[in-house]
N, C-alpha and C. Protein backbone atom coordinates (compact mmCIF):
# COMPACT_ATOMS: atom_id res chain seq x y z
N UNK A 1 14.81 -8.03 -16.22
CA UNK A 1 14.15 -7.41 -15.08
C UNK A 1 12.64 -7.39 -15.34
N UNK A 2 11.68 -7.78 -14.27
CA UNK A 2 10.82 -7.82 -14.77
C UNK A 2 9.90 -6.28 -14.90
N UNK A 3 8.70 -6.52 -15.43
CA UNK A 3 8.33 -5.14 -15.51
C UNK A 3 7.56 -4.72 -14.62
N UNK A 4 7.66 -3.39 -14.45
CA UNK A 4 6.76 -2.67 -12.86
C UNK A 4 6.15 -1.94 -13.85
N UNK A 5 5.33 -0.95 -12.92
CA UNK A 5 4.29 -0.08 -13.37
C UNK A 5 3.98 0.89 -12.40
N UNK A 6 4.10 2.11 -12.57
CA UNK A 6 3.89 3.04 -11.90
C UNK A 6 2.84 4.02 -11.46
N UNK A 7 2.61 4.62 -10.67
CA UNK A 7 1.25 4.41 -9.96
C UNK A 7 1.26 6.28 -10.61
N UNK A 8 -0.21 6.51 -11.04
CA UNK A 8 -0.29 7.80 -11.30
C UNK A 8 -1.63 8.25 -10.64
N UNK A 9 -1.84 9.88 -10.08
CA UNK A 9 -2.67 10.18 -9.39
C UNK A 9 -3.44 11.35 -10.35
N UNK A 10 -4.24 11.20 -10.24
CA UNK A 10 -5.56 12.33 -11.62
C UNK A 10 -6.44 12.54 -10.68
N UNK A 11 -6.97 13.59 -10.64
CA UNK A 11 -8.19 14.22 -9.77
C UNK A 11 -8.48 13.42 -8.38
N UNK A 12 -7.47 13.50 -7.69
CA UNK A 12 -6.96 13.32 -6.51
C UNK A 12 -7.62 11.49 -6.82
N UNK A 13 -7.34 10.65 -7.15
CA UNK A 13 -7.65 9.28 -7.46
C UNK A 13 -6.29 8.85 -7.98
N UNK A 14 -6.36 7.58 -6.91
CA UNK A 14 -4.72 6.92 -7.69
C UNK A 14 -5.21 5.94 -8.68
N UNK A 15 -4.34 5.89 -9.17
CA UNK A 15 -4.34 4.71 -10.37
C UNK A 15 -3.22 3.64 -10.94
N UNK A 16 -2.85 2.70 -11.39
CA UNK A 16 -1.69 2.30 -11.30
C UNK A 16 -1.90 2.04 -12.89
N UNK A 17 -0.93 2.77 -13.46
CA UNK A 17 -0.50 3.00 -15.24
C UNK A 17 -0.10 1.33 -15.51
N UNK A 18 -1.18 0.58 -16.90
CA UNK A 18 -0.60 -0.68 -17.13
C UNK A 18 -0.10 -0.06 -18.57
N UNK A 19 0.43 -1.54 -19.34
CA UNK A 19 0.69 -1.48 -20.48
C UNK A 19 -0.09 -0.58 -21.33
N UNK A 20 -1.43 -0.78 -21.35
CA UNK A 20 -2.47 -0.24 -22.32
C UNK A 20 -3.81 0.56 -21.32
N UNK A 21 -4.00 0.59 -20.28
CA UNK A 21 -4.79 1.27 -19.09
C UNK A 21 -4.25 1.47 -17.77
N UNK A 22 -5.45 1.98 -17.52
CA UNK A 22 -5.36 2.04 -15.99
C UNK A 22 -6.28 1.77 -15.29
N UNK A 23 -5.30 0.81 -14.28
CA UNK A 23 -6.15 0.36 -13.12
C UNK A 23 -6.24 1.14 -11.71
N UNK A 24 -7.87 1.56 -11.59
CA UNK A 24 -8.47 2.31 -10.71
C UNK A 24 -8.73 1.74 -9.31
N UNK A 25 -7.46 2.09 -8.20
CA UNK A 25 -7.56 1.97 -7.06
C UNK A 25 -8.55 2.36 -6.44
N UNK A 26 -8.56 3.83 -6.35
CA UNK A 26 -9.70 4.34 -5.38
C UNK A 26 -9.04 5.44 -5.16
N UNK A 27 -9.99 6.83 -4.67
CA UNK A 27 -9.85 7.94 -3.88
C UNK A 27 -8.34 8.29 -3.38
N UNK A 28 -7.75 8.73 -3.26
CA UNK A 28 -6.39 9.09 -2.84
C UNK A 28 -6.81 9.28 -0.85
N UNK A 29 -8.13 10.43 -1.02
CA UNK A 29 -8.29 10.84 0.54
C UNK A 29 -8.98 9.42 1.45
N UNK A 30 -9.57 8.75 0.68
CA UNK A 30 -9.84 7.19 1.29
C UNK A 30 -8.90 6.49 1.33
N UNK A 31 -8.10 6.37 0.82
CA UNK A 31 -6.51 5.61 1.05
C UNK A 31 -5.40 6.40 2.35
N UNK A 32 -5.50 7.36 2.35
CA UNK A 32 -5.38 8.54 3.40
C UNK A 32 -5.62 8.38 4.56
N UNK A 33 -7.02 8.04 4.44
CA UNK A 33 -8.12 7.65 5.79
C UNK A 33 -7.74 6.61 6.30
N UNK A 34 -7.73 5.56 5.35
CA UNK A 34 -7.59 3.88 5.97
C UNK A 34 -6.31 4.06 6.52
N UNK A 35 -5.40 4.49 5.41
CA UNK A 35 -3.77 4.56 6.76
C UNK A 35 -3.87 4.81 7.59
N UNK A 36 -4.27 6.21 8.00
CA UNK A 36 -4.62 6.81 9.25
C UNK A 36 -3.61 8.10 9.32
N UNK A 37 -4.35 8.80 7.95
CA UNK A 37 -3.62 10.37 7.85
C UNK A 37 -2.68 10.46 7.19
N UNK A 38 -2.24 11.81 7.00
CA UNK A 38 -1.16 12.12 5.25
C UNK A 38 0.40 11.50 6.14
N UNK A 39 0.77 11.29 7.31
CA UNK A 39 2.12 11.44 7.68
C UNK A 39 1.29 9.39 8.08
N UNK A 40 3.18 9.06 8.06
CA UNK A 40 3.31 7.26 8.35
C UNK A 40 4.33 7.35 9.06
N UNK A 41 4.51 6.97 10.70
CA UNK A 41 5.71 6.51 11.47
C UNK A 41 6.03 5.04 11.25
N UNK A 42 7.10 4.66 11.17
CA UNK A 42 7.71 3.50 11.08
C UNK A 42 8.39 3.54 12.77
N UNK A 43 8.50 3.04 13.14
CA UNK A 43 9.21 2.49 14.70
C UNK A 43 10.67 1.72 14.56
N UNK A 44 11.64 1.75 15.08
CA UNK A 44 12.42 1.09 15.25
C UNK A 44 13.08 0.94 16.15
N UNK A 45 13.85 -0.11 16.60
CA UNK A 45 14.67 -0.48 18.51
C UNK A 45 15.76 0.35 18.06
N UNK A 46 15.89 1.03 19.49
CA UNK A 46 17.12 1.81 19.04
C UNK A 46 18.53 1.09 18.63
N UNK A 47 18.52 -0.65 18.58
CA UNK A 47 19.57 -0.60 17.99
C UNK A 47 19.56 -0.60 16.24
N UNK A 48 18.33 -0.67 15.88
CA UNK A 48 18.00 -0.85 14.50
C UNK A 48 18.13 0.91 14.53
N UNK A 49 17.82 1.59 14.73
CA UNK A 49 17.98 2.92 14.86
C UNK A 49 19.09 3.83 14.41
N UNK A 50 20.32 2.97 14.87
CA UNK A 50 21.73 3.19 15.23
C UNK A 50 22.40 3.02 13.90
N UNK A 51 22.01 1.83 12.66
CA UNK A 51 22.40 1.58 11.55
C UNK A 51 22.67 2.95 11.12
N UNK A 52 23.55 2.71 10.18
CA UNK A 52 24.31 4.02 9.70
C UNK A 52 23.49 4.16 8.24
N UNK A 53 22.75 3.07 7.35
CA UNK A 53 22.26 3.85 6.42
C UNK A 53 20.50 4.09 6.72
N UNK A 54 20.19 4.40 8.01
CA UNK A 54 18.56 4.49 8.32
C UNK A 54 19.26 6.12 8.99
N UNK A 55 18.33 6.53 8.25
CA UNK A 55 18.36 8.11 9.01
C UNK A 55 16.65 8.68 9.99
N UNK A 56 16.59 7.96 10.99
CA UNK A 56 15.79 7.74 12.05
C UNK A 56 16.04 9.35 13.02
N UNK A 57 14.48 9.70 13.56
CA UNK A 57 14.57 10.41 14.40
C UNK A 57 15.60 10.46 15.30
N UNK A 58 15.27 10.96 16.79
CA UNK A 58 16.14 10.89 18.00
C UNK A 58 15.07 9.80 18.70
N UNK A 59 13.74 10.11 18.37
CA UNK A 59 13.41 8.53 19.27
C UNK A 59 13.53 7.15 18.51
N UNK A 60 13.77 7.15 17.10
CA UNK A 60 13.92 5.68 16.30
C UNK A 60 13.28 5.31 15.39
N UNK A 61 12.29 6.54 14.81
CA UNK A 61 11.48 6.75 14.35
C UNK A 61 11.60 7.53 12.72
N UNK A 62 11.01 7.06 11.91
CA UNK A 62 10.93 7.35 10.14
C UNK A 62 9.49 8.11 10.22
N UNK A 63 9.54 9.36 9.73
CA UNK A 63 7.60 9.60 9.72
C UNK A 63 8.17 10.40 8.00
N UNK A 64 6.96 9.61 7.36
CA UNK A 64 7.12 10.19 5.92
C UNK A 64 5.68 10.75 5.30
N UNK A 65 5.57 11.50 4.22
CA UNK A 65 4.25 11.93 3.80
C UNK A 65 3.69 10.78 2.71
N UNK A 66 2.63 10.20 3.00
CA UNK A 66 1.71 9.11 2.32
C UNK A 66 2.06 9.46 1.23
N UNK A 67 1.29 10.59 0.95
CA UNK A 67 0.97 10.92 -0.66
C UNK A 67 2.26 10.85 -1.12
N UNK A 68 3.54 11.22 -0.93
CA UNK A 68 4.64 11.57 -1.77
C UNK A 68 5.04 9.74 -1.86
N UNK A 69 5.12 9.31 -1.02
CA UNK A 69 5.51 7.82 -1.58
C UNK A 69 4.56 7.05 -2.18
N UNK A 70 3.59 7.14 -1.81
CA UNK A 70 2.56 6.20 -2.98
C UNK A 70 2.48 6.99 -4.60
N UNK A 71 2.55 8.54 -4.78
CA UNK A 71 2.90 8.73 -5.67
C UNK A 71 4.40 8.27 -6.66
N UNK A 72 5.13 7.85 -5.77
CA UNK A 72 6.74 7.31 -6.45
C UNK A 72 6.56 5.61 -6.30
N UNK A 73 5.69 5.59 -6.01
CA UNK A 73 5.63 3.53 -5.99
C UNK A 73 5.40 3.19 -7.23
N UNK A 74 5.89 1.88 -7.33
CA UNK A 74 6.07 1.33 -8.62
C UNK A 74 5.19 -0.25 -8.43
N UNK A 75 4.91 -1.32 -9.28
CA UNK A 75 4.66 -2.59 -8.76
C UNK A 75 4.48 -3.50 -9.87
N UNK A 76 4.92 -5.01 -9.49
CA UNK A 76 5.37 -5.93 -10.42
C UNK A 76 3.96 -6.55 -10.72
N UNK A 77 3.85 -6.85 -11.74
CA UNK A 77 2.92 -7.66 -12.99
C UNK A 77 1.78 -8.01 -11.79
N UNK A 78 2.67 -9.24 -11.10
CA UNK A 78 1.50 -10.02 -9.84
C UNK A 78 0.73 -9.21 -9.33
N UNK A 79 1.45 -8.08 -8.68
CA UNK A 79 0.49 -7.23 -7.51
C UNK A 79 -0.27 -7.03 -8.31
N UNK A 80 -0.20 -6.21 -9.63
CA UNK A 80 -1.30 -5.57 -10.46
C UNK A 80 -2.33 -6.42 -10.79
N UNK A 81 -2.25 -7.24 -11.38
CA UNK A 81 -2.97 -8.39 -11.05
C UNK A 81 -4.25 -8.81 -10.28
N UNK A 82 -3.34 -9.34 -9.52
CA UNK A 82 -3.90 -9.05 -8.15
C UNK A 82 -4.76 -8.53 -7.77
N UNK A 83 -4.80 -7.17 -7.69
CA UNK A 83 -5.47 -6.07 -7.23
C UNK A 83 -6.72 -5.94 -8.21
N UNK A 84 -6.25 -5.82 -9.46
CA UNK A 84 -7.21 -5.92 -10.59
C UNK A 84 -8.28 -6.89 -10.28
N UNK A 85 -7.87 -7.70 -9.66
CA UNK A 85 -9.35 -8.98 -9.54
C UNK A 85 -9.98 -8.28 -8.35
N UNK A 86 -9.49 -7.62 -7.63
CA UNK A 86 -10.70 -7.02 -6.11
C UNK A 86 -11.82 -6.32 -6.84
N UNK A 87 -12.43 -6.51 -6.35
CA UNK A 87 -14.20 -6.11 -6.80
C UNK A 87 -14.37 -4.46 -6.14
N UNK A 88 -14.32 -3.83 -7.31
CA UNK A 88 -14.11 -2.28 -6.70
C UNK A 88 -15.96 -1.64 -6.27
N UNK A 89 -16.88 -2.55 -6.60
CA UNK A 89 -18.06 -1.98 -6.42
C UNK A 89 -18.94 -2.81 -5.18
N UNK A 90 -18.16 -3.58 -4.26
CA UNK A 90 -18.10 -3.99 -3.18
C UNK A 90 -17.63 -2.72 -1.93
N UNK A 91 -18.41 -2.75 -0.96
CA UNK A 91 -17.63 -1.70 0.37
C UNK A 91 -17.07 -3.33 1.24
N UNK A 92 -16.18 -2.78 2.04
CA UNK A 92 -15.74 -3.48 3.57
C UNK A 92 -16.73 -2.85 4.40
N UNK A 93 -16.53 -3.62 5.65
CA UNK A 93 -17.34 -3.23 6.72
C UNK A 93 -17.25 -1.59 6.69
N UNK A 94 -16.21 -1.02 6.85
CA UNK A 94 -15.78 0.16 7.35
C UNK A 94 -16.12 1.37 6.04
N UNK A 95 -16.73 1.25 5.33
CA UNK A 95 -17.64 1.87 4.42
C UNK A 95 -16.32 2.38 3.33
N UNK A 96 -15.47 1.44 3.09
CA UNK A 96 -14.52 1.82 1.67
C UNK A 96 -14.78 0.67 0.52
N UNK A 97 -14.45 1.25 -0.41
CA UNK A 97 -14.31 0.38 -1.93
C UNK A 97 -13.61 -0.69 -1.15
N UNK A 98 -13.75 -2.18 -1.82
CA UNK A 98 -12.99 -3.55 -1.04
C UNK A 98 -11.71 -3.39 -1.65
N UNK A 99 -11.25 -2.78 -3.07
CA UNK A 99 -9.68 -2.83 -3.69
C UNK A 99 -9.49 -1.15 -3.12
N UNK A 100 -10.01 -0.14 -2.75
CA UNK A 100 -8.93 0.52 -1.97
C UNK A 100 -8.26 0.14 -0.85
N UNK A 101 -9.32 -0.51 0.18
CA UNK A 101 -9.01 -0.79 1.30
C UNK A 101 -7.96 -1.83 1.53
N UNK A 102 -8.12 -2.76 0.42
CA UNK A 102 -7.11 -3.80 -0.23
C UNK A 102 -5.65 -3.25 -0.40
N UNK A 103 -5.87 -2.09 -0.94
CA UNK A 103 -4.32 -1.26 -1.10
C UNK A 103 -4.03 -0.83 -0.01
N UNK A 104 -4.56 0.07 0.55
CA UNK A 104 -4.27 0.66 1.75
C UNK A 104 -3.67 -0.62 2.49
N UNK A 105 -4.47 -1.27 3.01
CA UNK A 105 -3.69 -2.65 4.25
C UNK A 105 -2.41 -2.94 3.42
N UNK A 106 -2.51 -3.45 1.96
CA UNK A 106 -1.26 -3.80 1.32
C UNK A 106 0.07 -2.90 1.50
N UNK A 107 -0.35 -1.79 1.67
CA UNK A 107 0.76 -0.52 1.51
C UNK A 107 1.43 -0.41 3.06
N UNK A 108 0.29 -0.61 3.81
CA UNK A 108 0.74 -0.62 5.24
C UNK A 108 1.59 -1.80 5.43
N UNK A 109 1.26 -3.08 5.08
CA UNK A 109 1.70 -4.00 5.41
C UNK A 109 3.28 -4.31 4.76
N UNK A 110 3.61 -3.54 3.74
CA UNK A 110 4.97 -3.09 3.13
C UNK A 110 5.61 -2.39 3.68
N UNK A 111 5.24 -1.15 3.94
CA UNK A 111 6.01 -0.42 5.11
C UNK A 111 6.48 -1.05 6.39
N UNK A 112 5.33 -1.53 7.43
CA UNK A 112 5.94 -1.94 8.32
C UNK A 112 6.88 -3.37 8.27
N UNK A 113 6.69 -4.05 6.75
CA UNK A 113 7.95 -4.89 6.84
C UNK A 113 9.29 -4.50 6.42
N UNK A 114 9.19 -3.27 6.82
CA UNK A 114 10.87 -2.08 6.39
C UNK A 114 11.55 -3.03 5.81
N UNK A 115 11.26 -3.55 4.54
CA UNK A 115 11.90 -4.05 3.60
C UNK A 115 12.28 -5.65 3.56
N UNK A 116 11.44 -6.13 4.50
CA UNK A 116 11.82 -7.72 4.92
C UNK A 116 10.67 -8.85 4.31
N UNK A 117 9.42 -7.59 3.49
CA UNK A 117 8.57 -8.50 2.48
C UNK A 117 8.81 -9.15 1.28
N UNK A 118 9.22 -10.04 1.31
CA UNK A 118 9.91 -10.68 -0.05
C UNK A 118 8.69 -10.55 -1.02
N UNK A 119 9.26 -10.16 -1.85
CA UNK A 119 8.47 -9.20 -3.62
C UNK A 119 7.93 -10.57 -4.08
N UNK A 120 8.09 -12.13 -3.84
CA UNK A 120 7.49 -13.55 -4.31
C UNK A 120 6.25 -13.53 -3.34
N UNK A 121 6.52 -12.94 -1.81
CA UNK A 121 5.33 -13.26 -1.20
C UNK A 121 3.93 -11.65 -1.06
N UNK A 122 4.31 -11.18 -1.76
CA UNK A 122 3.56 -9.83 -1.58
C UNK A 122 2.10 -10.85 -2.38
N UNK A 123 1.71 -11.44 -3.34
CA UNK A 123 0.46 -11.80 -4.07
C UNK A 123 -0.04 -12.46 -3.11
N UNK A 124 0.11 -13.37 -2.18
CA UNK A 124 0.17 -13.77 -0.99
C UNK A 124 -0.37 -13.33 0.14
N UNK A 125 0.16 -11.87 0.38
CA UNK A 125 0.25 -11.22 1.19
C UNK A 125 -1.36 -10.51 0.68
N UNK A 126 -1.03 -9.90 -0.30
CA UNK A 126 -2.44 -9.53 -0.62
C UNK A 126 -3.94 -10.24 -0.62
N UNK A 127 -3.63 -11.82 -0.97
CA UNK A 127 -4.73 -12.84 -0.93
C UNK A 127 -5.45 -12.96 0.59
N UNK A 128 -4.38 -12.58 1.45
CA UNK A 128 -4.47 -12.70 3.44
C UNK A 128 -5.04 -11.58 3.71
N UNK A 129 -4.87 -10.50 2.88
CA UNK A 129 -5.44 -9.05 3.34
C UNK A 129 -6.93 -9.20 3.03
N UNK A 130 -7.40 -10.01 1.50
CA UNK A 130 -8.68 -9.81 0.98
C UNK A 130 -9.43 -11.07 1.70
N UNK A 131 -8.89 -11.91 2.39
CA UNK A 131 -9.39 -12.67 3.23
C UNK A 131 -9.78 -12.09 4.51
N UNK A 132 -9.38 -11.37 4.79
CA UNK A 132 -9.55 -10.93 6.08
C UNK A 132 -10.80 -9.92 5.69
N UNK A 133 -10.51 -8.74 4.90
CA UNK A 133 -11.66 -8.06 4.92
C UNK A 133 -13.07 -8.67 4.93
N UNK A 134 -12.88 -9.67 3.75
CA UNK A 134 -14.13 -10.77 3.05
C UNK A 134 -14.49 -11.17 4.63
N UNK A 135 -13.85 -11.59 5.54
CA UNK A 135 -14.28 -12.39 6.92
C UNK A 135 -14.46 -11.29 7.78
N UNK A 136 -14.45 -9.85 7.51
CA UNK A 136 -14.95 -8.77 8.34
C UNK A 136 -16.36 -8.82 8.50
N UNK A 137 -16.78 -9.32 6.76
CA UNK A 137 -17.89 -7.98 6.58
C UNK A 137 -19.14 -9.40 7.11
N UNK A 138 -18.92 -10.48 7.31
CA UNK A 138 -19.38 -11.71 8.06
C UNK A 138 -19.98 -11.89 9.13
């Protein structure tokens, strides 16, 4: 199995625990922000709704607290990686660190693939996110 790494939060700053350090995401309340607040709705058709192991509102709907799941996230070698190469002393247009904002879209972009992001294409996925910002700030 390969190895993950688990994300730890210190003076309200996440961080993701490696072998021998830690790699410094950014701000917890700027990761907060970019989502768009401590609670996350997920949407679903009410026949996706109806599945017996999704425990969905009455309108079809998942709303969970940010902080408690990014505190229980875990992530494989690549992502870390990954992320590690974003240039944390760079802003995006929108006045955040370029690897928080990097996480944040990444985190969003996991959620709303309620589980249909294949874990080979997430480094990928992340390379499209830092492309996009990079072509924001343009």
């Amino acid at each position: 199995m390969p190895t993950r790494y688990d994300t730890a939060i210190d003076d309200e700053t996440l961080f993701i625990d490696r072998d021998d350090d830690r790699l410094e995401i950014g701000p917890l309340g700027e990761i907060i922000e970019i989502i768009g607040g401590d609670s996350y709705t997920l949407e679903y058709s009410d026949e996706q709704g109806t599945a017996p192991w999704l425990q969905t509102d009455d309108d079809s709907t998942v709303t969970f607290d940010v902080r408690s799941v990014l505190a229980e996230m875990d992530y494989t070698a690549d992502v870390v990686d990954t992320l590690s190469s974003a240039p944390t002393d760079e802003t995006t247009t929108n006045g955040h660190p370029f690897r928080t904002e990097l996480f944040a879209r990444l985190m969003m972009t996991i959620w709303q693939s309620k589980g249909n992001l294949p874990e080979d294409s997430v480094t990928d996925t992340i390379e499209s996110i830092a492309v996009d910002l990079t072509a924001d700030k343009q």
